[in-house]
Protein backbone atom coordinates (compact mmCIF):
# COMPACT_ATOMS: atom_id res chain seq x y z
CA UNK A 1 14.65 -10.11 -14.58
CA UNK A 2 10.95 -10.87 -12.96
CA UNK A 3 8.96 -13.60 -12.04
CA UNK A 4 5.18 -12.92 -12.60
CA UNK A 5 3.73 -12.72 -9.41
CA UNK A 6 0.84 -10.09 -8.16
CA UNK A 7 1.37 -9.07 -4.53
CA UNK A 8 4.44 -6.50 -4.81
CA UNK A 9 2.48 -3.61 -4.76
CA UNK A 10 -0.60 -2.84 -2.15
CA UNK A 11 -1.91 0.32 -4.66
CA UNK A 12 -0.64 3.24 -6.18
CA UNK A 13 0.09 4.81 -2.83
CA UNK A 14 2.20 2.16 -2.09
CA UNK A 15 4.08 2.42 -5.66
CA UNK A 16 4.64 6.05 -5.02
CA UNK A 17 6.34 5.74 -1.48
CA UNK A 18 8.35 2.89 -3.48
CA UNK A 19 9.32 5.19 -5.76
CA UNK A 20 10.16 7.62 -3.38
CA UNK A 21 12.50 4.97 -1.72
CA UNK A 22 14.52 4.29 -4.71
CA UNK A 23 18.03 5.28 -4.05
CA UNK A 24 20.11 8.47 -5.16
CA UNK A 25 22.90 8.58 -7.05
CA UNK A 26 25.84 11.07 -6.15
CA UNK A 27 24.48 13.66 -8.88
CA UNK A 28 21.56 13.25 -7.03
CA UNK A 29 19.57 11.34 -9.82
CA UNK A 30 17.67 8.41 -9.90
CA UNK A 31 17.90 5.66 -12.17
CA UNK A 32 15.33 3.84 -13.63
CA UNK A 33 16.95 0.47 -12.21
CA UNK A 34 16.89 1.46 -8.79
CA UNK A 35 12.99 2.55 -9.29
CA UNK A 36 12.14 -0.81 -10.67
CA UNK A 37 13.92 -2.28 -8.33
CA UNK A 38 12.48 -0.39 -5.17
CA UNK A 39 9.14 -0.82 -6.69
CA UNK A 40 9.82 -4.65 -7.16
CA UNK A 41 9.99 -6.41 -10.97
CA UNK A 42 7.38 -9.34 -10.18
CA UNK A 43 4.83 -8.53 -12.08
CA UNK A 44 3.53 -7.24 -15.85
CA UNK A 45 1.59 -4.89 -13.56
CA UNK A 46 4.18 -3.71 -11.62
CA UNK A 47 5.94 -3.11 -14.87
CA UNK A 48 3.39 -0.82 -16.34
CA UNK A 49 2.74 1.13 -13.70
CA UNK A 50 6.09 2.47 -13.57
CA UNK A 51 6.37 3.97 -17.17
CA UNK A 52 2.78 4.80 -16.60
CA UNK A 53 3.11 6.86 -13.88
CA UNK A 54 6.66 8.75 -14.85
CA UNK A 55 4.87 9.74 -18.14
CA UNK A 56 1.86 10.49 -16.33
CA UNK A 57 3.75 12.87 -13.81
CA UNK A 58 4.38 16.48 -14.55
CA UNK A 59 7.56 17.84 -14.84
CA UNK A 60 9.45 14.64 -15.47
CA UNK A 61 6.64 12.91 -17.98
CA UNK A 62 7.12 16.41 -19.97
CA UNK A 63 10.92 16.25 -19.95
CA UNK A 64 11.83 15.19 -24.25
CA UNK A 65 12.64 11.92 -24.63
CA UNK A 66 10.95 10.28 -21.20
CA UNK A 67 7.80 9.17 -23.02
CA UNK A 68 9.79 7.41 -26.10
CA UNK A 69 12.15 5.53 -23.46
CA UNK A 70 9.08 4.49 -21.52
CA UNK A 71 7.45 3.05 -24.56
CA UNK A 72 10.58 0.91 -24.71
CA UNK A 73 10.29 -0.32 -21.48
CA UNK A 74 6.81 -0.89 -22.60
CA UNK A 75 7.76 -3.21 -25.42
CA UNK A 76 10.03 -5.07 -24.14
CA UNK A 77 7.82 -6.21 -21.52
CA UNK A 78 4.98 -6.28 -23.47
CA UNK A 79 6.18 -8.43 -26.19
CA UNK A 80 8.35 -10.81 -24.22
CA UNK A 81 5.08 -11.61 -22.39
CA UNK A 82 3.49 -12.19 -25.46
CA UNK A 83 6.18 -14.32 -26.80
CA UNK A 84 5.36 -16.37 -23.44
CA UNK A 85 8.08 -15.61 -20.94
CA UNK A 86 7.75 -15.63 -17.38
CA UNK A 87 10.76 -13.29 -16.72
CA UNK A 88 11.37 -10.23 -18.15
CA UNK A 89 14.48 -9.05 -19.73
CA UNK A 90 15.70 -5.08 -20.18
CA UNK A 91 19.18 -3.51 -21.52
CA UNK A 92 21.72 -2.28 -18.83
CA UNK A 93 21.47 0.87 -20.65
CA UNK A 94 17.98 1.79 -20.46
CA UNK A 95 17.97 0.85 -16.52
CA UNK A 96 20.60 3.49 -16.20
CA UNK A 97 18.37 6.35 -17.52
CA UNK A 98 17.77 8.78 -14.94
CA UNK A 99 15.78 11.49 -14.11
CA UNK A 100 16.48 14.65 -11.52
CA UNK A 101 15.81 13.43 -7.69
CA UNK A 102 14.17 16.96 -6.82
CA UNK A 103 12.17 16.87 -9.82
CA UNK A 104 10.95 13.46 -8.98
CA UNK A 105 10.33 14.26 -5.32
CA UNK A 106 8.27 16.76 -6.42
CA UNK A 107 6.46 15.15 -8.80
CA UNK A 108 5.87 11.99 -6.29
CA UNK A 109 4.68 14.65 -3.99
CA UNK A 110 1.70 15.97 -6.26
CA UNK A 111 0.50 12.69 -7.26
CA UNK A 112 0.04 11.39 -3.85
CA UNK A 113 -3.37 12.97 -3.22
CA UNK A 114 -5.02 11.42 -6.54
CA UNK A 115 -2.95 8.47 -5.52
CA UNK A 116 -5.25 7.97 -2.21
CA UNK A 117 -8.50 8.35 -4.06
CA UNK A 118 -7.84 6.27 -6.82
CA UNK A 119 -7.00 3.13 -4.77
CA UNK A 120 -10.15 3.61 -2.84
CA UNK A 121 -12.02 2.98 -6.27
CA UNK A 122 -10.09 -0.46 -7.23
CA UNK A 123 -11.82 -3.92 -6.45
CA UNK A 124 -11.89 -7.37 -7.99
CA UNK A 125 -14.27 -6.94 -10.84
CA UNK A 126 -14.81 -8.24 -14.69
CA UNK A 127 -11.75 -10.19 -13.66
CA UNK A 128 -12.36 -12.13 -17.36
CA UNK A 129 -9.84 -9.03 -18.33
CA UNK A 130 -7.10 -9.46 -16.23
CA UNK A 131 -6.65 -13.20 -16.01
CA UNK A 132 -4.96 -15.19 -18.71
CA UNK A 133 -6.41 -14.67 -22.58
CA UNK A 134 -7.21 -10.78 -21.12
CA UNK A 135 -3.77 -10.19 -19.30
CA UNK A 136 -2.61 -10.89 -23.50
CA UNK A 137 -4.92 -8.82 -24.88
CA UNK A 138 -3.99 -5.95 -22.49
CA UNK A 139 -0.08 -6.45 -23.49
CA UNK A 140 -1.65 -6.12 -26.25
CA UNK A 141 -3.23 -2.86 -26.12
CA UNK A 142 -0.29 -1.92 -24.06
CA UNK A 143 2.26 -2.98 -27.14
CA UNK A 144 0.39 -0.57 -29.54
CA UNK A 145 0.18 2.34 -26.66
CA UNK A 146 4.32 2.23 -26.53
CA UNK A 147 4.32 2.41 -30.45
CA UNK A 148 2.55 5.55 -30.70
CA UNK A 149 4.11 6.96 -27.40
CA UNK A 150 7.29 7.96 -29.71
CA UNK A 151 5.17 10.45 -31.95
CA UNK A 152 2.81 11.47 -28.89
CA UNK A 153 6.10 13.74 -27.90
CA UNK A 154 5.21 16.39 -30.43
CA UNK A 155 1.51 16.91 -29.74
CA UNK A 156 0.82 18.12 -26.52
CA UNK A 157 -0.62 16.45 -23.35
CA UNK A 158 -0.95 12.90 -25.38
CA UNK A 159 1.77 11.44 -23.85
CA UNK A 160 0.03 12.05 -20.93
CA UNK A 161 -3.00 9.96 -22.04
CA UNK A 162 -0.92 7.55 -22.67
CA UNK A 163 0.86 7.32 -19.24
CA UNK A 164 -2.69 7.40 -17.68
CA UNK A 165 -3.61 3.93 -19.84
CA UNK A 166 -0.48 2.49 -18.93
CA UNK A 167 -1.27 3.50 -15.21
CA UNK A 168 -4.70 2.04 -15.25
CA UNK A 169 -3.89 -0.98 -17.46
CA UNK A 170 -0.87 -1.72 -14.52
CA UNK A 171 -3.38 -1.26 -12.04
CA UNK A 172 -6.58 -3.39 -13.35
CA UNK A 173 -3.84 -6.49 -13.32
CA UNK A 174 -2.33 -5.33 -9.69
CA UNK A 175 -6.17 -5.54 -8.54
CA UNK A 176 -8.21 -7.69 -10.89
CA UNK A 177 -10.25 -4.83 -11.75
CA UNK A 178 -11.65 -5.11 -15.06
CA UNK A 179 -13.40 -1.96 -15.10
CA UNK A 180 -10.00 -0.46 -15.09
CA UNK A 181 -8.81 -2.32 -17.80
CA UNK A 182 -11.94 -1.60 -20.13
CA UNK A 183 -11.42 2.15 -19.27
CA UNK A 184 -8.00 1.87 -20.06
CA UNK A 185 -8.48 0.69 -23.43
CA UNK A 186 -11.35 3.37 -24.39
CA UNK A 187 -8.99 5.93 -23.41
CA UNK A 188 -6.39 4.29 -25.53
CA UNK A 189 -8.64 4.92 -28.48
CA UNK A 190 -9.61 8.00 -27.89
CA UNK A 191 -5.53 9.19 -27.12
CA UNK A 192 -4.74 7.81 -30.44
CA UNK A 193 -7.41 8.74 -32.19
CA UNK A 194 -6.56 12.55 -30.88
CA UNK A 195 -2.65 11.92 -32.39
CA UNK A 196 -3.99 10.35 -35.41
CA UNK A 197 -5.96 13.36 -36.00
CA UNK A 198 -3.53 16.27 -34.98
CA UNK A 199 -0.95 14.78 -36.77
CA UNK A 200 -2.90 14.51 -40.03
């Protein structure tokens, strides 16, 4: 489906007027096909940042369901990086899942602001992380995330958490920023740790 290559995206910004692009259906929804496609499949990054961001964003990463078929999307990217391949493969069916266009819209809308400052923090940096042995060991992390994502759904606001690793994991690799990545993988702890718990 995608070769793995790094300069799709210029920043979130950039994802979210992508996003925004992605073509309506004539029930006025939009698929997750035509996202991945407007956002452009070359990259793992690219990859994450999309099921990162829709779970991150309110009123469609709250809708039931979204966060367990974004932690698909997350495995089967995940692991058929890990398993080595330099193109990624996903079902006809899950590109086909589709959300509301208004509720995206608005969604897209609110994130735009936070979108703006957070690409002003990312640099090259601890690039050890999101280069070869650490671009595994965030799929990885990543893998494990999408696991859990499927029980986050019935404790509140942990889905969330993990949307915002998968956003920052996508970005660290879009960017080289390390720091990214190593934030991304505390808050991973600490979002399963907090499901883990609440769940006990």
């Amino acid at each position: 489906m995608a070769e793995d290559r790094r300069e799709e995206l210029a920043g979130l910004t950039h994802l979210l007027e992508r996003i925004g692009q992605a073509p309506r259906r004539d029930d006025e929804r939009v698929q997750l096909g035509d996202m991945l496609t407007a956002v452009g499949q070359g990259s793992f990054g690219s990859l994450l940042l999309v099921p990162g961001v829709i779970t991150l964003l309110p009123l469609v990463g709250d809708i039931p369901g979204v966060p367990t078929l974004m932690a698909l999307l997350v495995l089967l990217v995940a692991g058929q990086l890990l398993l080595g391949r330099r193109t990624f493969w996903l079902p006809q069916w899950l590109l086909k899942c589709s959300v509301s266009r208004s509720k995206l819209d608005k969604a897209v809308a609110w994130m735009r602001k936070p979108a703006r400052a957070i690409d002003r923090l990312l640099k090259p940096r601890l690039t050890w992380l999101t280069q070869r042995a650490g671009t595994y060991l965030v799929a990885i992390f990543c893998f494990l995330i999408a696991l859990a994502m499927p029980l986050m759904e019935v404790v509140p606001f942990s889905a969330n958490g993990a949307g915002l690793a998968l956003m920052m994991f996508g970005l660290s690799l879009m960017a080289n920023d390390g720091l990214w990545a190593l934030l991304a993988l505390i808050l991973t702890g600490g979002t399963v740790g907090a499901v883990i718990v609440a769940l006990l």
